[in-house]
Protein backbone atom coordinates (compact mmCIF):
# COMPACT_ATOMS: atom_id res chain seq x y z
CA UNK A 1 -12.27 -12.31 -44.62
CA UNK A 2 -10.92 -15.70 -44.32
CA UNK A 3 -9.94 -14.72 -40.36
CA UNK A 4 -13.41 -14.09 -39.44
CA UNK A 5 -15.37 -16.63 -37.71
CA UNK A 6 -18.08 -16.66 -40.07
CA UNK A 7 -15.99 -17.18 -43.35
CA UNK A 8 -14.11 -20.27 -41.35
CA UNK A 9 -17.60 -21.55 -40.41
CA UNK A 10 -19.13 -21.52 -44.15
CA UNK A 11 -16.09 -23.19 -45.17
CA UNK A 12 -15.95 -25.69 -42.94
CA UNK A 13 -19.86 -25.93 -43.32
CA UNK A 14 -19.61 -26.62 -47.40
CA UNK A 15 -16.69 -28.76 -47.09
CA UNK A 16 -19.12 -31.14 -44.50
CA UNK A 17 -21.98 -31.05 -46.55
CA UNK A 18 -20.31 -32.15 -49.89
CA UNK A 19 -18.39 -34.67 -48.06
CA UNK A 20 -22.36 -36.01 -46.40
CA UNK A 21 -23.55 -35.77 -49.89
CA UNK A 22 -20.92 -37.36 -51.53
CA UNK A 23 -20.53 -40.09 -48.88
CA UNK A 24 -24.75 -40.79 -49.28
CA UNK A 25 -24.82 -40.74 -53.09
CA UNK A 26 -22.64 -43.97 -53.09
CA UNK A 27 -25.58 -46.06 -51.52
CA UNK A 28 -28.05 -47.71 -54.57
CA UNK A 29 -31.52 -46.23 -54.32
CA UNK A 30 -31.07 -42.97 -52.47
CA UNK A 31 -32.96 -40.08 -54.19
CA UNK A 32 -31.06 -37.01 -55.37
CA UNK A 33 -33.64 -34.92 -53.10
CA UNK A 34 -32.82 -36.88 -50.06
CA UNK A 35 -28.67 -36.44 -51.18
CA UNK A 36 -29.87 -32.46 -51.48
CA UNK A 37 -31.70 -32.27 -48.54
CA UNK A 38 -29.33 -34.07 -46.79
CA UNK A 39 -26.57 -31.40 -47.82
CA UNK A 40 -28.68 -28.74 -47.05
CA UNK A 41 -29.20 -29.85 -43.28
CA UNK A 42 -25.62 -30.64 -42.71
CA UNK A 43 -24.03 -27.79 -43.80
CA UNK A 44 -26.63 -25.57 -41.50
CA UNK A 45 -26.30 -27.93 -38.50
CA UNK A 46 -22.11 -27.60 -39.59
CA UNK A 47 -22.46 -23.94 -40.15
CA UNK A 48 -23.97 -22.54 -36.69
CA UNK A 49 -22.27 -24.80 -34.42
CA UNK A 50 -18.40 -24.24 -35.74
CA UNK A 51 -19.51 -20.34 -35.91
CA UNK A 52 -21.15 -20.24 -32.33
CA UNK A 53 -17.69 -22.38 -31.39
CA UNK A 54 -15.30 -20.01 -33.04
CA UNK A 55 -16.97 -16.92 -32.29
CA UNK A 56 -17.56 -17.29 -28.64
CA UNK A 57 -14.87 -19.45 -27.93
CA UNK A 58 -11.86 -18.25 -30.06
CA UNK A 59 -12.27 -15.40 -32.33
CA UNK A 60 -13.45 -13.67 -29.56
CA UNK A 61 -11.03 -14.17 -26.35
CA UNK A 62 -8.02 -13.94 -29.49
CA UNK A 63 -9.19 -10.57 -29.78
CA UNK A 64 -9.29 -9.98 -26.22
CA UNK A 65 -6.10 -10.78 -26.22
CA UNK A 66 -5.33 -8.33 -28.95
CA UNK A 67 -6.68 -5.86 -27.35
CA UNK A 68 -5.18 -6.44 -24.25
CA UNK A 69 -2.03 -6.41 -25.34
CA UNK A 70 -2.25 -2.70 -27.46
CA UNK A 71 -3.54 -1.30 -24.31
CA UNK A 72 -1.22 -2.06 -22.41
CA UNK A 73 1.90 -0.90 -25.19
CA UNK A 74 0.22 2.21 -24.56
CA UNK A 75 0.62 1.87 -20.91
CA UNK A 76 -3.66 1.76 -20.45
CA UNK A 77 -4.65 -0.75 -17.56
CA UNK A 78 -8.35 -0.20 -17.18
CA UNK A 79 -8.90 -3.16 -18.63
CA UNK A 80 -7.39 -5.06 -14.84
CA UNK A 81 -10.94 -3.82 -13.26
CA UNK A 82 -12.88 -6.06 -15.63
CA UNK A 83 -13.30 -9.40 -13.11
CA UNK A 84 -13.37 -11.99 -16.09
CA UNK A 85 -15.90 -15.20 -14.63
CA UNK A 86 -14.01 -18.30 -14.24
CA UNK A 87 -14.61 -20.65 -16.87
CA UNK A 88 -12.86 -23.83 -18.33
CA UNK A 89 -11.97 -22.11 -21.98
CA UNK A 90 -8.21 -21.82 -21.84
CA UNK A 91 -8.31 -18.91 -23.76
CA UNK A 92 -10.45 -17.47 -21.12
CA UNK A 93 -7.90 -18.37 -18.29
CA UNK A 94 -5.39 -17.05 -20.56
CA UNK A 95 -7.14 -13.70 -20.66
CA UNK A 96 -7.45 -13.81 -16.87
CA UNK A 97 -4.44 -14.84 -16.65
CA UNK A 98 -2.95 -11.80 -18.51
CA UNK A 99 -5.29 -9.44 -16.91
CA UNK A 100 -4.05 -10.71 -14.20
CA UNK A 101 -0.10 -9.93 -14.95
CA UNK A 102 -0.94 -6.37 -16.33
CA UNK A 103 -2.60 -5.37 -13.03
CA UNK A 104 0.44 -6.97 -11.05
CA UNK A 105 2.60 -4.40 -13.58
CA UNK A 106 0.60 -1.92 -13.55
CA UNK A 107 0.88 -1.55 -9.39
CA UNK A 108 4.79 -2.15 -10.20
CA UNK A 109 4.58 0.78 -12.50
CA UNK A 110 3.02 3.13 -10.25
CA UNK A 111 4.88 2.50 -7.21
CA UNK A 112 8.15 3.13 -9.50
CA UNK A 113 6.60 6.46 -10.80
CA UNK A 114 6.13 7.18 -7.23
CA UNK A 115 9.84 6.77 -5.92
CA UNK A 116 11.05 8.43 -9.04
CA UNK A 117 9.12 11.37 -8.08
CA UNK A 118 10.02 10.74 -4.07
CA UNK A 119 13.47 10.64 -5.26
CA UNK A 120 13.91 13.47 -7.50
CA UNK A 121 12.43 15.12 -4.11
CA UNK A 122 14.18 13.47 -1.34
CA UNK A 123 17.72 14.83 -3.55
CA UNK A 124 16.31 18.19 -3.76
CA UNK A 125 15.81 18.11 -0.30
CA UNK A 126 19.06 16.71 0.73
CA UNK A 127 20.74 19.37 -1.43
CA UNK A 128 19.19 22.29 0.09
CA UNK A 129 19.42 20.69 3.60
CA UNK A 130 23.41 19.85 3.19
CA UNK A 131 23.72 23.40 1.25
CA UNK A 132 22.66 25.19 4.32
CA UNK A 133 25.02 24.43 7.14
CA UNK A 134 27.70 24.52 4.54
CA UNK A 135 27.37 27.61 3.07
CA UNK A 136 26.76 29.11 6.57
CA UNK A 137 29.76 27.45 8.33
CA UNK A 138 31.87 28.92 5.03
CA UNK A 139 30.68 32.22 5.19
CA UNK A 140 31.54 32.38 8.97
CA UNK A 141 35.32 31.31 7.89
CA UNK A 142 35.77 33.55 4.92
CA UNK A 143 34.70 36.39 6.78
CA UNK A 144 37.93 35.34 9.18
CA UNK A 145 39.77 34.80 6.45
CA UNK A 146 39.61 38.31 4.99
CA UNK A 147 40.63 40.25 7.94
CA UNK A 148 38.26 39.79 10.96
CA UNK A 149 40.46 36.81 12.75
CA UNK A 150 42.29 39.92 14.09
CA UNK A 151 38.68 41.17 16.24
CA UNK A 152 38.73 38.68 19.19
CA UNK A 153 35.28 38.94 20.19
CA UNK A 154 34.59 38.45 16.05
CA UNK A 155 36.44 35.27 16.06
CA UNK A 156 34.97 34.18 19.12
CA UNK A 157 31.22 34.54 18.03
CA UNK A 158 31.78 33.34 13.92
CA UNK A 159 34.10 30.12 14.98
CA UNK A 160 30.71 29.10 17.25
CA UNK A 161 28.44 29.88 14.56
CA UNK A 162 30.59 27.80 12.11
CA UNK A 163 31.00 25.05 14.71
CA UNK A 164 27.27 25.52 15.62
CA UNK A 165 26.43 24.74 11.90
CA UNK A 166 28.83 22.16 11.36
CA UNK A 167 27.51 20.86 14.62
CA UNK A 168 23.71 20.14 12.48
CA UNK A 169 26.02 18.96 9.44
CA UNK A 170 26.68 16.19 11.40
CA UNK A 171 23.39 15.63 12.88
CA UNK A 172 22.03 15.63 9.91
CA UNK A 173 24.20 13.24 8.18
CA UNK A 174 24.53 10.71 10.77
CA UNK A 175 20.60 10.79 10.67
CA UNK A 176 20.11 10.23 7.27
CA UNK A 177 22.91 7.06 7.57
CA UNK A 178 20.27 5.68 10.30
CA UNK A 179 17.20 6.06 8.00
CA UNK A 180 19.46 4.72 5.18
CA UNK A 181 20.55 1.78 7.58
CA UNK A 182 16.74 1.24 8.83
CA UNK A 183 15.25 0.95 5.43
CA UNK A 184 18.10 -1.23 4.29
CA UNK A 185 17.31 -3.46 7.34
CA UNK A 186 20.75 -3.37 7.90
CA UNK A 187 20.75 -2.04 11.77
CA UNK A 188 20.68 -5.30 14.25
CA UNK A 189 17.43 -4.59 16.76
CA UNK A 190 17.99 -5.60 20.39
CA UNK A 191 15.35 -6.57 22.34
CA UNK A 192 15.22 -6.49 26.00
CA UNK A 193 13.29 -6.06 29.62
CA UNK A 194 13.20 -2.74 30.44
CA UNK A 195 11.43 -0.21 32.83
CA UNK A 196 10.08 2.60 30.37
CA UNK A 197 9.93 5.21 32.96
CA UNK A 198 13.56 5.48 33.95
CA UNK A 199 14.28 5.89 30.61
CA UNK A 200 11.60 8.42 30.08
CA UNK A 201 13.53 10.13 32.98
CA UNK A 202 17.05 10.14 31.22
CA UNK A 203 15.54 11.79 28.05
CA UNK A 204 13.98 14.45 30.36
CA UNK A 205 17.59 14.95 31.66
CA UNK A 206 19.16 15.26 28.39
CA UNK A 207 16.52 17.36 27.39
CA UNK A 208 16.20 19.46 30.73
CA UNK A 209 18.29 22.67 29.67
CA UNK A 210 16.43 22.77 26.45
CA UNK A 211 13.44 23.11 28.14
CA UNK A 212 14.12 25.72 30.40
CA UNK A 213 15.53 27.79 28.09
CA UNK A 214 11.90 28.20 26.72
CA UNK A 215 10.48 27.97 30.31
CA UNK A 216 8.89 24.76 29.73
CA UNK A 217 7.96 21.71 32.38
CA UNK A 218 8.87 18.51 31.31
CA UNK A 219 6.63 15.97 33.35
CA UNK A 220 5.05 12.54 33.50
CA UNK A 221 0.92 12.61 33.65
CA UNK A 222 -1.00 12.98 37.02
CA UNK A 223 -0.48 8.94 39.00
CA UNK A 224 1.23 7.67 35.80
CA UNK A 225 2.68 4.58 36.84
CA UNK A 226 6.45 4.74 38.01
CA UNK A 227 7.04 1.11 37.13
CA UNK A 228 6.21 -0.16 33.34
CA UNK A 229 8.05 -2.45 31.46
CA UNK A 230 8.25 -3.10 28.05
CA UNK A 231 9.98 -5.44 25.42
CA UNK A 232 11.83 -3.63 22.61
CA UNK A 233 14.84 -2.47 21.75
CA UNK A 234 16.03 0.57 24.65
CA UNK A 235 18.50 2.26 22.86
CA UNK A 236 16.03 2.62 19.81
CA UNK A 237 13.08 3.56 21.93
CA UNK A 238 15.45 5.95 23.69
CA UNK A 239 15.88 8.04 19.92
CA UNK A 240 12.23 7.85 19.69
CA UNK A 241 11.15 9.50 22.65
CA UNK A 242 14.16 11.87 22.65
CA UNK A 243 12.84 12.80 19.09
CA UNK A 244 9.12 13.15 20.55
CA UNK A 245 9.88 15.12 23.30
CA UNK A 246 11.83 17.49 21.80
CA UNK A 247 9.18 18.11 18.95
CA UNK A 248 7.21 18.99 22.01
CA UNK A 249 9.96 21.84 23.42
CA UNK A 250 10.68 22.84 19.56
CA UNK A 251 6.72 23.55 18.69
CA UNK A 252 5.52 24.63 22.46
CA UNK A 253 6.44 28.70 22.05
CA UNK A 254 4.48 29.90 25.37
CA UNK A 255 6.22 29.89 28.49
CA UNK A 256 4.86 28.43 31.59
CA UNK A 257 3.55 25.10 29.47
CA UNK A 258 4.78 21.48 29.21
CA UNK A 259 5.38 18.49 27.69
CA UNK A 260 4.09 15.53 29.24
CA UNK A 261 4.19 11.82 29.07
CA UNK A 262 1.61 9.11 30.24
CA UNK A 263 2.01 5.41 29.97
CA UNK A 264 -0.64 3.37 30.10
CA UNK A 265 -0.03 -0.47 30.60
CA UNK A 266 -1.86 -3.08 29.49
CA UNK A 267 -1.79 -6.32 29.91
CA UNK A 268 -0.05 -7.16 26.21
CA UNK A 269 0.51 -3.58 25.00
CA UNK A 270 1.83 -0.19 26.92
CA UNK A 271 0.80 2.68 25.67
CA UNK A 272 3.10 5.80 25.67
CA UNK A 273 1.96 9.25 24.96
CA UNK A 274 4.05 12.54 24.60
CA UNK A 275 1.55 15.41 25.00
CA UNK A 276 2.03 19.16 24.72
CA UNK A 277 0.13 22.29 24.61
CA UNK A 278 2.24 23.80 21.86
CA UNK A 279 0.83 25.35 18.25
CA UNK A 280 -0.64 22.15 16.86
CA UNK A 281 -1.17 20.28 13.49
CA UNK A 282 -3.49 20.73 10.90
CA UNK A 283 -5.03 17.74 9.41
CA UNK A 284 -3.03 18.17 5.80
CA UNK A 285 -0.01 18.64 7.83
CA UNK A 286 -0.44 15.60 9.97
CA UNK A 287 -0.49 12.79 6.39
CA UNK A 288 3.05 14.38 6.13
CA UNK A 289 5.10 15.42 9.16
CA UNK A 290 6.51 11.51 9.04
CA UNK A 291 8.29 12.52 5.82
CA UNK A 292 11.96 12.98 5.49
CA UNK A 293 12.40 16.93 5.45
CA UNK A 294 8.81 17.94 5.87
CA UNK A 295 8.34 20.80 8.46
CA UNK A 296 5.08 22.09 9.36
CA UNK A 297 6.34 25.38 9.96
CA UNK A 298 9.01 26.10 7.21
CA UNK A 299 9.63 29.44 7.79
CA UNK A 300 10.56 28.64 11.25
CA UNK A 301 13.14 25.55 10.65
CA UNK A 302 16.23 26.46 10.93
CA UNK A 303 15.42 28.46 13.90
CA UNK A 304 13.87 24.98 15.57
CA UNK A 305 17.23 23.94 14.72
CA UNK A 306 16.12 20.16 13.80
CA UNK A 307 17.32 18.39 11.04
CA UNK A 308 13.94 17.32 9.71
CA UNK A 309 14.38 14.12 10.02
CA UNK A 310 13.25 13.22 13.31
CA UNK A 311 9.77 12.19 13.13
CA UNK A 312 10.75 9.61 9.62
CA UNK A 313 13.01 8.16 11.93
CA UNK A 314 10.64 7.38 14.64
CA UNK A 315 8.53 6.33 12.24
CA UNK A 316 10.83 3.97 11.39
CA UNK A 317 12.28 2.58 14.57
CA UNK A 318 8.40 1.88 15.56
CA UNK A 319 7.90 -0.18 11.91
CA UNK A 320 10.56 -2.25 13.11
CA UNK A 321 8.55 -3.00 16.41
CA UNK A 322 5.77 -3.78 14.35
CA UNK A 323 3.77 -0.34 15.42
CA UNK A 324 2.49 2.89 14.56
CA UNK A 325 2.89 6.64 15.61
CA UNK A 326 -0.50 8.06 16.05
CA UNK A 327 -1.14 11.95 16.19
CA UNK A 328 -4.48 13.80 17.36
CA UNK A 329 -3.61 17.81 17.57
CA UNK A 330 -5.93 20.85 17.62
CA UNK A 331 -4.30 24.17 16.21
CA UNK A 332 -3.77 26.64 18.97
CA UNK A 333 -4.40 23.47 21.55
CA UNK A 334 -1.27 20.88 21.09
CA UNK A 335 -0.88 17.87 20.43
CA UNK A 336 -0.64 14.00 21.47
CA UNK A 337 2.12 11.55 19.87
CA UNK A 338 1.39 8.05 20.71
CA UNK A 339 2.59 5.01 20.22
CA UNK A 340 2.49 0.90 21.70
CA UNK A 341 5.43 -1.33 22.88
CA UNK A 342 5.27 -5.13 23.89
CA UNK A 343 4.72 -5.07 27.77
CA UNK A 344 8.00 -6.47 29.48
CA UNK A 345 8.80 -8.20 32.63
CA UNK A 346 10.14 -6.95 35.75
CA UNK A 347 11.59 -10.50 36.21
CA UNK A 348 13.10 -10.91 32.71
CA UNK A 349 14.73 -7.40 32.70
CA UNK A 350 17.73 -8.88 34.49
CA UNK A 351 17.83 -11.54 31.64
CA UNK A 352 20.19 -11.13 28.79
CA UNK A 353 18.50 -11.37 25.55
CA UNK A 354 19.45 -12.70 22.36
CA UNK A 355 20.14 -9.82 19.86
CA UNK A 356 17.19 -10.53 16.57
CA UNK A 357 17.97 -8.77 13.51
């Protein structure tokens, strides 16, 4: 009772009253009616102004406060969305204030929940992904092992399946150490001058006997410019087309199709595009193929032989260019990877650039 703002206010109220009262009473010739009345007014004047103050002023935010602080022991933030007016009543700031700090935790929270959960399934991922090469490459050498080493043609065929599969062991971990470097902002980014077509042109080498294999054209657009230069880092940009292009040859299944690039320069971006007429994306696939491990076509991975890893890592390498990998597809149709770089300089590509971490 005596925490309520009322019972502090009638106290305080009597205690004001009795003093007025007492304090009149000592002057010759006042009436006791006047000392009564006098009493009387006080104490209501006394009374509604320290409850009005207490109430609305302290009682109240102090049990904001309480309130605040059992919702969030029991981890319930709804109260953040409230936007308290400003207003010169500490206890009010102090409320804001605390509002505030729960909604800065309660983001912290959520984006901890979140990696938990990413982590829990980036390890599950890892493990089947490392199990799978392994246990392949093993099976090929125990099967050796228990008597076949003597078949020649046998030996021949399992040691290139094991070394085959040992082969995307590798790939697979040395990608994972550059997404692992990348994120740790580890990996030193150099910069420089440099004609984007030629080097457009060396990924379609390394890339040429894929492609045929599948009887697919690997081509630059209809009068796409044969001389566009760009700022970034080459030997970066170099992973992230090879990566684009051969998502192209990996998800382009007819023969007699192609992948093809376009640049289009501008006068402070270039625009690159990698286009193919392959299966396509659907829209719920497209939020996720940048994900470490996500395939669009599961069932099909380990025949595309990639590591699924690819895409994060472009993703990646164009964050720390300060850009973004767009996709438009249409199932059945293809699709279109693109992306910007800074434009370069013809004249600057023979100057040496500090490396910029």
């Amino acid at each position: 009772m005596f925490y309520s703002s009322r019972a502090v206010a009638l106290l305080l109220g009597i205690s004001i009253s009795i003093v007025s009262a007492a304090f009149l009473s000592l002057f010759e010739g006042v009436s006791y009616i006047a000392i009564i009345l006098t009493a009387i007014i006080t104490f209501s004047i006394a009374y509604f102004l320290i409850y009005l103050t207490y109430r609305y002023f302290i009682f109240d935010e102090i049990n904001k406060l309480y309130k605040f602080l059992n919702l969030i022991t029991k981890e319930d933030y709804s109260f953040t969305k409230e936007t308290a007016a400003k207003s010169k009543n500490p206890l009010k700031a102090l409320n804001r204030e605390i509002s505030k700090y729960a909604k800065i935790k309660e983001e912290e929270i959520k984006e901890l929940k979140k990696m938990e959960s990413y982590r829990k399934e980036f390890l599950a991922d890892v493990s089947h992904e490392l199990k799978t090469p392994i246990f392949a490459a093993q099976g090929f050498i125990h099967t050796l092992i228990d008597g076949a080493i003597g078949d020649k043609n046998v030996r021949k065929r399992f040691l290139k399946k094991a070394g085959k599969s040992l082969s995307r062991l590798d790939k697979l971990v040395e990608d994972l150490l550059i997404i692992s470097q990348m994120e740790a902002g580890s990996i030193k980014m150099n910069f420089s001058n440099f004609n984007i077509y030629e080097l457009i042109l060396e990924v379609f080498d390394q890339l040429e006997e894929k492609a045929a294999k599948k009887s697919l054209e690997l081509s630059f657009i209809e009068n796409c410019p044969d001389e566009v230069y760009v700022f970034a880092d080459k030997q970066k940009i170099y992973q992230v087309l090879l990566n684009l292009v051969l998502n192209g040859i990996n998800y382009t299944q007819s023969k007699n199709n192609k992948v093809a690039v376009n640049l289009e320069p501008g006068s402070k971006l270039v625009k690159i595009m990698i286009i193919d007429n392959g299966v396509g994306i659907t829209s719920e696939d497209i939020k996720r193929i940048f994900e470490r491990f996500y395939r669009v076509d599961k069932s099909r991975s380990t025949d595309l032989g990639g590591t699924g890893l690819g895409l994060s890592i472009v993703k990646h390498i164009l964050e720390a260019h300060n850009q973004v990998v767009t996709v438009t597809s249409r199932i059945g149709e293809g699709s279109t990877f693109a992306f910007d770089l800074q434009s370069g300089s013809k004249e600057l590509s023979l100057v040496e650039v500090p490396s910029s971490d």
